[in-house]
N, C-alpha and C. Protein backbone atom coordinates (compact mmCIF):
# COMPACT_ATOMS: atom_id res chain seq x y z
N UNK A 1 66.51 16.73 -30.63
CA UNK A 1 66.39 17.78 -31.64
C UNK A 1 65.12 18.57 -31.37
N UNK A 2 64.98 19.56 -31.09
CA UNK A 2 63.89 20.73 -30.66
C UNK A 2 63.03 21.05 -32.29
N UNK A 3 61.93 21.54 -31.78
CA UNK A 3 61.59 21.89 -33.28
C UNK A 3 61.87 22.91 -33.85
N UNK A 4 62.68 23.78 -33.83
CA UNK A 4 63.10 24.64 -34.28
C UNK A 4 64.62 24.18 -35.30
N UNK A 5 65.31 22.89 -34.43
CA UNK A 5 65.88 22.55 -35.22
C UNK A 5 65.48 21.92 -36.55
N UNK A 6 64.22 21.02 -36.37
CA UNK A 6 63.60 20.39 -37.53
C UNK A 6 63.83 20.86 -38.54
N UNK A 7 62.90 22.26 -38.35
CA UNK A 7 62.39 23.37 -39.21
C UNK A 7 63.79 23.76 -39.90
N UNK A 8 64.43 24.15 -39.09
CA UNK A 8 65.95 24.52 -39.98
C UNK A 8 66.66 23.49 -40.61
N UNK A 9 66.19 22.45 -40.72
CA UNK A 9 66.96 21.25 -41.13
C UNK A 9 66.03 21.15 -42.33
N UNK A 10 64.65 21.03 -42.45
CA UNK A 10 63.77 20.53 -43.20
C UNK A 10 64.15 21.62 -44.61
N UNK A 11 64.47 23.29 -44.09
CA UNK A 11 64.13 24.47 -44.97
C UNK A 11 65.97 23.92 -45.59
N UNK A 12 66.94 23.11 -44.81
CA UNK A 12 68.26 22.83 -46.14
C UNK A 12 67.78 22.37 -46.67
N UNK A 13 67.44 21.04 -46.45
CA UNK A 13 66.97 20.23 -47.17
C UNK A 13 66.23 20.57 -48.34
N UNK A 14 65.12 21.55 -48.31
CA UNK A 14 64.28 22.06 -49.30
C UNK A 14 65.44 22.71 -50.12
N UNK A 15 66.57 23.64 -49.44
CA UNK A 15 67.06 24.60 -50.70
C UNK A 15 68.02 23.70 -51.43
N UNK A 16 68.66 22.56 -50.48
CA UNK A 16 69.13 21.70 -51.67
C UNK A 16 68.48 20.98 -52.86
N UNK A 17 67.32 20.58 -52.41
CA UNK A 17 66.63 20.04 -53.13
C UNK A 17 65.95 21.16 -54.61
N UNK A 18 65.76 22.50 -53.96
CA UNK A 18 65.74 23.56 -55.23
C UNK A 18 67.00 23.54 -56.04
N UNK A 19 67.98 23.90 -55.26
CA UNK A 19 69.60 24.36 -56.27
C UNK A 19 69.49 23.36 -57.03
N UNK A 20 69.37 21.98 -56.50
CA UNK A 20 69.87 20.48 -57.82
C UNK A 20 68.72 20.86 -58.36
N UNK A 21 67.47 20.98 -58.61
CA UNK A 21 66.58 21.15 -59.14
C UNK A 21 66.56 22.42 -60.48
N UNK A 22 67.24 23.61 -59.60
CA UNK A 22 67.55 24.34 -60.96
C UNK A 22 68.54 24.18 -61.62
N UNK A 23 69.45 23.44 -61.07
CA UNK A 23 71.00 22.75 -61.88
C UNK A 23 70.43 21.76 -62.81
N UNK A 24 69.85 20.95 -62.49
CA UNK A 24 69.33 20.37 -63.77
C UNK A 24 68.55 20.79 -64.82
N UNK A 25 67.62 21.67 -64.67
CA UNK A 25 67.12 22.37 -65.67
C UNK A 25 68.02 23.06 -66.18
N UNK A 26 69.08 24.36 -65.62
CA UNK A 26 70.06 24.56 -66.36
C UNK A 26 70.66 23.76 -67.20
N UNK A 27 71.18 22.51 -66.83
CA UNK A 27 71.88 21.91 -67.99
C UNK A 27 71.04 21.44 -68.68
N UNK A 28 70.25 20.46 -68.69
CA UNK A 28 69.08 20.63 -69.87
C UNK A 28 68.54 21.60 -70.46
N UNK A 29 68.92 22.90 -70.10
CA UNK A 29 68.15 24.11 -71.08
C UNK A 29 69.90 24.16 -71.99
N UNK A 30 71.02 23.94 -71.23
CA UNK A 30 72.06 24.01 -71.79
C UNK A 30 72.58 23.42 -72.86
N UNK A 31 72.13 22.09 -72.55
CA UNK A 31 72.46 21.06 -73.96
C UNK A 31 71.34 21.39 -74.96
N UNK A 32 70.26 21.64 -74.72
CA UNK A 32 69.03 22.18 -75.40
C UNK A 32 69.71 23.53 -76.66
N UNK A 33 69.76 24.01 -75.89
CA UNK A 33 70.71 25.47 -76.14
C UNK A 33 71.60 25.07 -77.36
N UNK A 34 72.89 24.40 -76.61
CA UNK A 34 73.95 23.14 -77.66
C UNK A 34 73.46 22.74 -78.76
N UNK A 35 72.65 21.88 -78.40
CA UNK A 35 72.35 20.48 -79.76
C UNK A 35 71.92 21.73 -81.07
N UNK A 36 71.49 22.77 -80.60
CA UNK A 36 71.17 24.02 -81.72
C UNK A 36 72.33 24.03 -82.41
N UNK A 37 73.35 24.40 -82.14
CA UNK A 37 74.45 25.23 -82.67
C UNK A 37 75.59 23.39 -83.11
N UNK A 38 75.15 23.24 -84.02
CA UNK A 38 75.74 22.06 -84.53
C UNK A 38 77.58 22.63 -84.93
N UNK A 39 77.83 23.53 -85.08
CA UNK A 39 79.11 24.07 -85.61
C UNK A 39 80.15 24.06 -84.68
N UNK A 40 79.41 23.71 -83.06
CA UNK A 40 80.65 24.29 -82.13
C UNK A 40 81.41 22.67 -81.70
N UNK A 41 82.78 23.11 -81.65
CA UNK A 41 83.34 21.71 -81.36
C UNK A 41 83.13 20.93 -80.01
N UNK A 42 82.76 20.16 -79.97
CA UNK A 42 83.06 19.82 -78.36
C UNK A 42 83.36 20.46 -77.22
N UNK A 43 84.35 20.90 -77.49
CA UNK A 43 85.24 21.77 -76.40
C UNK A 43 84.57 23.03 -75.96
N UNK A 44 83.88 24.02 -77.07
CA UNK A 44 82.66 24.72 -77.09
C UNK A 44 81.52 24.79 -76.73
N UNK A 45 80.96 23.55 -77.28
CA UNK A 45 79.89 23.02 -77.05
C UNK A 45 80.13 22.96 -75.09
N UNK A 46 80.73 22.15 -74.71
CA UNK A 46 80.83 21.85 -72.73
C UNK A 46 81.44 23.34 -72.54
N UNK A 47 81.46 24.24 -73.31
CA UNK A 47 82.18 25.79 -72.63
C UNK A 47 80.80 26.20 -72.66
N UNK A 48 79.91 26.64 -73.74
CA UNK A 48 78.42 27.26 -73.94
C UNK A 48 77.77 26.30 -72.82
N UNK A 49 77.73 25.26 -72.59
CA UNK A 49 76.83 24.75 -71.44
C UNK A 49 77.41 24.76 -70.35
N UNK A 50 78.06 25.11 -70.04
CA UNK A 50 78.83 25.59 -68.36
C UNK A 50 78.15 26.85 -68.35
N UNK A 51 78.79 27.76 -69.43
CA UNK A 51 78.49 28.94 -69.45
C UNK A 51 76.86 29.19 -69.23
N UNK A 52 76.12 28.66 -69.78
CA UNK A 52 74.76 28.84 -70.08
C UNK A 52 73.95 28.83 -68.31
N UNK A 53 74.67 27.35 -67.97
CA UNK A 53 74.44 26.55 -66.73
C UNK A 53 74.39 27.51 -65.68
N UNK A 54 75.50 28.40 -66.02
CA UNK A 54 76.23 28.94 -64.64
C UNK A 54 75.19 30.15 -64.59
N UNK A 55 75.00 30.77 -65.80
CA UNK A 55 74.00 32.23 -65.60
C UNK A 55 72.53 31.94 -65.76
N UNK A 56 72.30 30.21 -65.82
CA UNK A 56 70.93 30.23 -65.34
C UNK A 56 70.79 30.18 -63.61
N UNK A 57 71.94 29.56 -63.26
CA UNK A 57 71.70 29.79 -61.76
C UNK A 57 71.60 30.80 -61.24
N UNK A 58 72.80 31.71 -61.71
CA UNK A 58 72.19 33.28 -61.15
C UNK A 58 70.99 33.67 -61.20
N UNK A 59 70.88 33.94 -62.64
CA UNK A 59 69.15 34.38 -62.85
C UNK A 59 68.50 34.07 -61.85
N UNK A 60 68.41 32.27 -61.59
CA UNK A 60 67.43 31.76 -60.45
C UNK A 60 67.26 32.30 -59.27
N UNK A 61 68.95 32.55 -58.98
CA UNK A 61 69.06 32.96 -57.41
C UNK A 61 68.45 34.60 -57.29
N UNK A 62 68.81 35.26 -58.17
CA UNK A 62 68.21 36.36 -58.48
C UNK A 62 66.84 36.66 -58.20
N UNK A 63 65.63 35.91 -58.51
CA UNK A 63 64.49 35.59 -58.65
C UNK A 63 64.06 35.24 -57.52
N UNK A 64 65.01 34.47 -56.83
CA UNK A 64 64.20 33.74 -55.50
C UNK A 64 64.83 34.91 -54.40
N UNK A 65 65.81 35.56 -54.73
CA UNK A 65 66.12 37.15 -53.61
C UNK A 65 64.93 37.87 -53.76
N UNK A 66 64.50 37.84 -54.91
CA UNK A 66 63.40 38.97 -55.32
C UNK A 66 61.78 38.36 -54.37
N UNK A 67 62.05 37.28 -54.55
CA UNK A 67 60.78 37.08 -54.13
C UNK A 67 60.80 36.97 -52.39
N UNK A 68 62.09 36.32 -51.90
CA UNK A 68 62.12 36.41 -50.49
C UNK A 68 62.04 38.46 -50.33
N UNK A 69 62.19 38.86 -50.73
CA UNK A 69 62.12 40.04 -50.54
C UNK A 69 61.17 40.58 -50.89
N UNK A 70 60.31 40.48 -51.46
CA UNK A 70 58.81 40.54 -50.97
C UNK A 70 58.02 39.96 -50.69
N UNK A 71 57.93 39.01 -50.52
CA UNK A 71 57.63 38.01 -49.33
C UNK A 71 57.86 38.81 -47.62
N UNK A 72 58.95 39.36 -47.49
CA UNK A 72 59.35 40.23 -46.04
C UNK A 72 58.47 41.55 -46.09
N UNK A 73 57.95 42.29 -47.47
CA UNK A 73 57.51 43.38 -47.79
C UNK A 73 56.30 42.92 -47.16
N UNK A 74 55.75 42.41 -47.70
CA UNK A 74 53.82 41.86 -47.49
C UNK A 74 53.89 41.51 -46.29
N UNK A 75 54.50 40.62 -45.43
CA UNK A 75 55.07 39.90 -44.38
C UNK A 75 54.50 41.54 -43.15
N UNK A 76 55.35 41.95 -43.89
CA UNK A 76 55.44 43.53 -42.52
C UNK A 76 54.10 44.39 -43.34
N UNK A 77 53.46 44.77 -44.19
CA UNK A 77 52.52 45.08 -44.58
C UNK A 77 51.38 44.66 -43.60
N UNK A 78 51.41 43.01 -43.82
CA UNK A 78 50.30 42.50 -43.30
C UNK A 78 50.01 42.84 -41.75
N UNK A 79 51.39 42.54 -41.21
CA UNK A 79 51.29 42.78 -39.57
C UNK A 79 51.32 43.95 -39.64
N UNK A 80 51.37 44.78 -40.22
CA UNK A 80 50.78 46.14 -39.73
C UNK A 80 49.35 46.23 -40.04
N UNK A 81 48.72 46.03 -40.76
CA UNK A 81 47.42 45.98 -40.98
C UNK A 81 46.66 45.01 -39.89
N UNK A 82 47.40 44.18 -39.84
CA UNK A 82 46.68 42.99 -38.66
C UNK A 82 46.56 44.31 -37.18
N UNK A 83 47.87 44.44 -36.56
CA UNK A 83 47.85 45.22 -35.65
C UNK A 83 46.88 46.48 -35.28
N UNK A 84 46.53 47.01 -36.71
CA UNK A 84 45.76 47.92 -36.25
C UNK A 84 44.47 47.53 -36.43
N UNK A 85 43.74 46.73 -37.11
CA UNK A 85 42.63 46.29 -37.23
C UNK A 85 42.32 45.58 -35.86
N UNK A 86 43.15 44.89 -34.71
CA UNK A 86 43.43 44.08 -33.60
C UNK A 86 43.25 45.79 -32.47
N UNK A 87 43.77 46.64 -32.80
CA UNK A 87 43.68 47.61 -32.30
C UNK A 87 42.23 48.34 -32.55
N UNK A 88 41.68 48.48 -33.62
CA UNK A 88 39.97 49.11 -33.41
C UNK A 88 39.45 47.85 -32.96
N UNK A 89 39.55 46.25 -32.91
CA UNK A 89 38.60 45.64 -32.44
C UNK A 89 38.75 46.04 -30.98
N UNK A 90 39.49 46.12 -30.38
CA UNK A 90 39.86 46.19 -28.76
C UNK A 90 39.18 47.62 -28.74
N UNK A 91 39.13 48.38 -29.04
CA UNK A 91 38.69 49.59 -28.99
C UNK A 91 37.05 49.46 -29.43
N UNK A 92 36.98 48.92 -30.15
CA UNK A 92 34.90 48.59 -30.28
C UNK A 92 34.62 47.90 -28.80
N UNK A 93 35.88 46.53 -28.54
CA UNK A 93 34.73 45.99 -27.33
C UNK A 93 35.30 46.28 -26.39
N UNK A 94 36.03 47.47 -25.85
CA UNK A 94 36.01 48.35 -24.49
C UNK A 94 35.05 49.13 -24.64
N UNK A 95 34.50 49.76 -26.11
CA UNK A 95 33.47 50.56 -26.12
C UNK A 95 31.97 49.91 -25.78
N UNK A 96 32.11 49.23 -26.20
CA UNK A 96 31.00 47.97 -26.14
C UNK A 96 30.32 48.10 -24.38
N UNK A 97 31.67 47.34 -23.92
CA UNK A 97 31.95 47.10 -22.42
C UNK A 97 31.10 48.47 -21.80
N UNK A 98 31.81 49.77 -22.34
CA UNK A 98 31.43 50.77 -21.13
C UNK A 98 29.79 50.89 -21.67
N UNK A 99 29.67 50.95 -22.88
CA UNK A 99 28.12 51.11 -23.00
C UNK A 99 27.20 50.50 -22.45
N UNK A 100 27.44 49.06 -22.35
CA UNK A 100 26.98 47.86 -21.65
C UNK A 100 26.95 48.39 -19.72
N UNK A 101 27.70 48.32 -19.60
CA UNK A 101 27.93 49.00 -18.16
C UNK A 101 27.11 50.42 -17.99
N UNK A 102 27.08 51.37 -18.80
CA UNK A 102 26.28 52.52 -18.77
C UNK A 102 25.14 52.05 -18.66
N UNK A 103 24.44 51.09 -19.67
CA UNK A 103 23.07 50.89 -19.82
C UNK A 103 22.64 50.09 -18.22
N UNK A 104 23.28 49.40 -17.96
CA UNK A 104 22.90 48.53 -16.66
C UNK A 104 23.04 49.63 -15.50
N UNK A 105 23.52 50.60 -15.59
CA UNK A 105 23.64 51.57 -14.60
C UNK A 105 22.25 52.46 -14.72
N UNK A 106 22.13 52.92 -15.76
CA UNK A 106 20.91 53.59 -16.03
C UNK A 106 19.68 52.95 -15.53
N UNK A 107 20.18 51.84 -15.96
CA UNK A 107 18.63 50.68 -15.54
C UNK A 107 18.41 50.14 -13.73
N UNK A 108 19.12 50.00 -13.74
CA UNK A 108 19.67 50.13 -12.70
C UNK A 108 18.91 51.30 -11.32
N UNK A 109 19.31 52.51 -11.77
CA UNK A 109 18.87 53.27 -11.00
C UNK A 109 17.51 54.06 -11.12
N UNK A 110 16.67 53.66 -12.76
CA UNK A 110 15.83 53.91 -13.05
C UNK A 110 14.92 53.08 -12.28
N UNK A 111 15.49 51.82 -11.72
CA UNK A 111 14.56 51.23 -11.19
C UNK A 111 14.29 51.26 -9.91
């Protein structure tokens, strides 16, 4: 297994471990939700917590698009900022370089 596979194995693992993670909070916000509404029969009651269940997952997934998606925003922000800041340093120490070289030339023949 290469490490690249790891990595792709490790990041299921993580999103399974999120989805059951917000599936359970869904249904605990669901029965939460439930045990409120004392009037609904049974049958209601497991319809409102499916129901509840099901559009907290969206929401979630919703939330975590939003954030992988800027996460990619900043991501390319940054490397552009990196790049050009990587670009005036190279440009200070070629400048550097020729000054350095000028001065030893000067000195050089001054002497």
């Amino acid at each position: 297994m290469t490490a690249h596979d790891e990595r792709d194995l490790v990041r299921q693992v993580e999103g399974h471990l999120l989805l059951a993670a917000a599936r359970e909070e869904g249904r605990t916000a669901a029965v939460r939700l439930s045990s409120r509404l004392g009037w609904l029969t049974d049958t209601q009651r497991e319809e409102v917590e499916r129901l509840f269940e099901a559009e907290y997952l969206e929401l979630a997934r919703l939330s975590w698009c939003r954030t992988a998606e800027r996460a990619r925003e900043l991501r390319q922000a940054y490397e552009a900022r990196y790049r050009a800041l990587r670009g005036r340093l190279l440009a200070c120490c070629v400048l550097g370089c020729a000054l350095l070289v000028a001065a030893v030339l000067v000195a050089v023949s001054a002497a």
